[in-house]
C-alpha atoms as a PDB file:
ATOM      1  CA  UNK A   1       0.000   0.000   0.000  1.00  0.00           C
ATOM      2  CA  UNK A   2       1.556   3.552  -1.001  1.00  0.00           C
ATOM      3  CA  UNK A   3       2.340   6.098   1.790  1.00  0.00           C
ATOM      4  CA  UNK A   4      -0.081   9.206   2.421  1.00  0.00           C
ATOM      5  CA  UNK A   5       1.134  12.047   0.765  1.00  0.00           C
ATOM      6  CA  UNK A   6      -0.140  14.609   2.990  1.00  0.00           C
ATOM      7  CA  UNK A   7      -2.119  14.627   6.300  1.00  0.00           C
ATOM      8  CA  UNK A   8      -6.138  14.604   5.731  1.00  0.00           C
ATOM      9  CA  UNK A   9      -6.913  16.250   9.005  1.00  0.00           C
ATOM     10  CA  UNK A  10     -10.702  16.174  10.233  1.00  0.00           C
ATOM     11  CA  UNK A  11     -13.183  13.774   8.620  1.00  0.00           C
ATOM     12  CA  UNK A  12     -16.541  15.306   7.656  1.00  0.00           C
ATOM     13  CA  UNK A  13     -18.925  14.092   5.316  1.00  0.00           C
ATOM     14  CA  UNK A  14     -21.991  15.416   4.178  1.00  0.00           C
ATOM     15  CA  UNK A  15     -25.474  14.167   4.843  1.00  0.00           C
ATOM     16  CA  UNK A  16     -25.690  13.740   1.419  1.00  0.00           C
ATOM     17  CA  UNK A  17     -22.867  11.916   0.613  1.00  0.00           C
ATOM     18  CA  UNK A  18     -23.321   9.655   3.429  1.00  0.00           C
ATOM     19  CA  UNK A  19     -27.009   9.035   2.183  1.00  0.00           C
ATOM     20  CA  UNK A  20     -25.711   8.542  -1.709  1.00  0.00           C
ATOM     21  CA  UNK A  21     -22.284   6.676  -1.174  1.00  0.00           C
ATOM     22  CA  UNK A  22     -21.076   3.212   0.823  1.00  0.00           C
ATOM     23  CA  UNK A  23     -18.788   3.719   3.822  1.00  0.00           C
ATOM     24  CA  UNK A  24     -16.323   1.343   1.663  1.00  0.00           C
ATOM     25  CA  UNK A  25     -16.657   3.763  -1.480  1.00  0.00           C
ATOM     26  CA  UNK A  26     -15.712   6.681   0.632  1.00  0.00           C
ATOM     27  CA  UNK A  27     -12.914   4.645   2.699  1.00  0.00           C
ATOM     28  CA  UNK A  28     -11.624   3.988  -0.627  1.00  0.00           C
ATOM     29  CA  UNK A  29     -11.583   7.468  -2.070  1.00  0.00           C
ATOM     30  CA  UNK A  30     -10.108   8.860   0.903  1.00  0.00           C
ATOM     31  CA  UNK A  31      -7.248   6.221   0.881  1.00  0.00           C
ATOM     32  CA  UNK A  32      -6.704   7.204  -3.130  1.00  0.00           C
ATOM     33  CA  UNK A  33      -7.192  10.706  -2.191  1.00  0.00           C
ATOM     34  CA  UNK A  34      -4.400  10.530   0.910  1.00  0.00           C
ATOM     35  CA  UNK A  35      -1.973   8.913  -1.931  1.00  0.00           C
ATOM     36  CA  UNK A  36      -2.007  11.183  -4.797  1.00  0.00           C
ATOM     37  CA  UNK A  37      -4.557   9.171  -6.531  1.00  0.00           C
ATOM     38  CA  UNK A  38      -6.982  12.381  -7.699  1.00  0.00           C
ATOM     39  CA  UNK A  39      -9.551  10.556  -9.496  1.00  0.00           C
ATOM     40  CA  UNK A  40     -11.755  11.622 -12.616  1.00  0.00           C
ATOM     41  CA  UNK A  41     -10.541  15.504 -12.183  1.00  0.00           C
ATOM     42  CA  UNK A  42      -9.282  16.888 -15.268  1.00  0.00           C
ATOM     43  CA  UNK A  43      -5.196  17.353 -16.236  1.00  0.00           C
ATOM     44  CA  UNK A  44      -5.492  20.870 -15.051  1.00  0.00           C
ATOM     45  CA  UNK A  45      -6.763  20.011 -11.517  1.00  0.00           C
ATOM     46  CA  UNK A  46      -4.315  16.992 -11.559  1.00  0.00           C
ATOM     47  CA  UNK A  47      -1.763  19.743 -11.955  1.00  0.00           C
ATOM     48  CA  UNK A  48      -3.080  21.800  -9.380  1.00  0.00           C
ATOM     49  CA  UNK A  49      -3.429  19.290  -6.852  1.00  0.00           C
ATOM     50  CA  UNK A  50       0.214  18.472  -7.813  1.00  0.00           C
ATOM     51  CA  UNK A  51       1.640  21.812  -6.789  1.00  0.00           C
ATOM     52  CA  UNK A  52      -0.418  21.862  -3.741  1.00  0.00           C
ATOM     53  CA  UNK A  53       1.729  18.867  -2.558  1.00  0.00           C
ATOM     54  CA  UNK A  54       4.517  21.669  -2.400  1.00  0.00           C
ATOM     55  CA  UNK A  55       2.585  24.793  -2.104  1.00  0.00           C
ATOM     56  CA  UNK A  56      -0.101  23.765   0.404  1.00  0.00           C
ATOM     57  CA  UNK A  57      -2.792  24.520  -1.589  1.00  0.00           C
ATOM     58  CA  UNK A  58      -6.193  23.227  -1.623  1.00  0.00           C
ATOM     59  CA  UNK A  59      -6.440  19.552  -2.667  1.00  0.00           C
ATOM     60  CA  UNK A  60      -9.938  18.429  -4.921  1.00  0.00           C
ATOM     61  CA  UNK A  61     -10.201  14.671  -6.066  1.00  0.00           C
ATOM     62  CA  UNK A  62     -13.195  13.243  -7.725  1.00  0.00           C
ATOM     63  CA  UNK A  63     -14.530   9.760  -7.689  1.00  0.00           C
ATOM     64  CA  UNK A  64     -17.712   7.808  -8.867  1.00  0.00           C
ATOM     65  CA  UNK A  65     -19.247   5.600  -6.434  1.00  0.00           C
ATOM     66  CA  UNK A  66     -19.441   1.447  -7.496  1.00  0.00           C
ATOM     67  CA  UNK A  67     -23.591   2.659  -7.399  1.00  0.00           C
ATOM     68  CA  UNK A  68     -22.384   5.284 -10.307  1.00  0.00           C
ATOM     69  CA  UNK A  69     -22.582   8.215  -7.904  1.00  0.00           C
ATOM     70  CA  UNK A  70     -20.098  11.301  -8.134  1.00  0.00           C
ATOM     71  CA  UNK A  71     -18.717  12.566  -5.493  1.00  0.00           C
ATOM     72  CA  UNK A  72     -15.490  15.081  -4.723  1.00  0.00           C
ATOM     73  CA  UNK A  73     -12.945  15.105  -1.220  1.00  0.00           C
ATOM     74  CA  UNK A  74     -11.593  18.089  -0.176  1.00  0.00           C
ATOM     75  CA  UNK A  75      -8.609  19.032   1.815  1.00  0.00           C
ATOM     76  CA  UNK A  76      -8.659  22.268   2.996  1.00  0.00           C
ATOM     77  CA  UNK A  77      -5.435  24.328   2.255  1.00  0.00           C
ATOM     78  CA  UNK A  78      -3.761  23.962   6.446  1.00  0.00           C
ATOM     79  CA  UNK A  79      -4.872  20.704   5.925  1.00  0.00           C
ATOM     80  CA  UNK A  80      -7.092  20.903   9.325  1.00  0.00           C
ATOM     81  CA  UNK A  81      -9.813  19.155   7.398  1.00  0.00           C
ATOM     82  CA  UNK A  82     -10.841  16.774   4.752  1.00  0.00           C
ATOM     83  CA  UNK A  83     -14.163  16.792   3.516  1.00  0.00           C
ATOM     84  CA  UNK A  84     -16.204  14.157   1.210  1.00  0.00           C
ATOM     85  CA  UNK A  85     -19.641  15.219  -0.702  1.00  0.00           C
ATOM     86  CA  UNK A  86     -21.984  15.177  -3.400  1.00  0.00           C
ATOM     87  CA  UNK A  87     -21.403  17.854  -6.047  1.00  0.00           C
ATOM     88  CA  UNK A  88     -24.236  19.955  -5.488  1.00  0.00           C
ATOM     89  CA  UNK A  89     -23.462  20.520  -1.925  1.00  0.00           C
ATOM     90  CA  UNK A  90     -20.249  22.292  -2.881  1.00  0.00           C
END
């Protein structure tokens, strides 16, 4: 299993996300998320979550659900928190 690249911080979820999504499917995200894996983002978010590795940046991965669900994590910039949630509750 690869290392964490950076620290996650707080957990949070949304209701909706929790409603939408299996705890595995988010368990797995977050693991992907913690290792540099970013998901179905595009090459320019790739990039930018890149840099943020260096620059401490905000960190946005995407991932689709095994039920076909969408769903984004975000680490904040300090990297105090980490949270997981449907699209439309951005």
């Amino acid at each position: 299993m690869a290392q964490a690249k950076f620290t996650l911080g707080l957990l949070v979820a949304t209701p909706g996300v929790v409603a939408a999504v299996s705890r595995e499917d988010i368990w797995q995200a977050l693991t992907r998320h913690a290792q540099g894996d970013w998901g179905t983002v595009c090459d320019e978010d790739k990039q930018a979550n890149d840099e943020a590795l260096n620059d401490g940046a905000r960190i946005l991965s995407a991932y689709t659900s095994q039920s076909g669900t969408k769903f984004w994590v975000i680490t904040e910039a300090d990297r105090s928190a980490t949270t997981v949630l449907l699209p439309e509750e951005y």
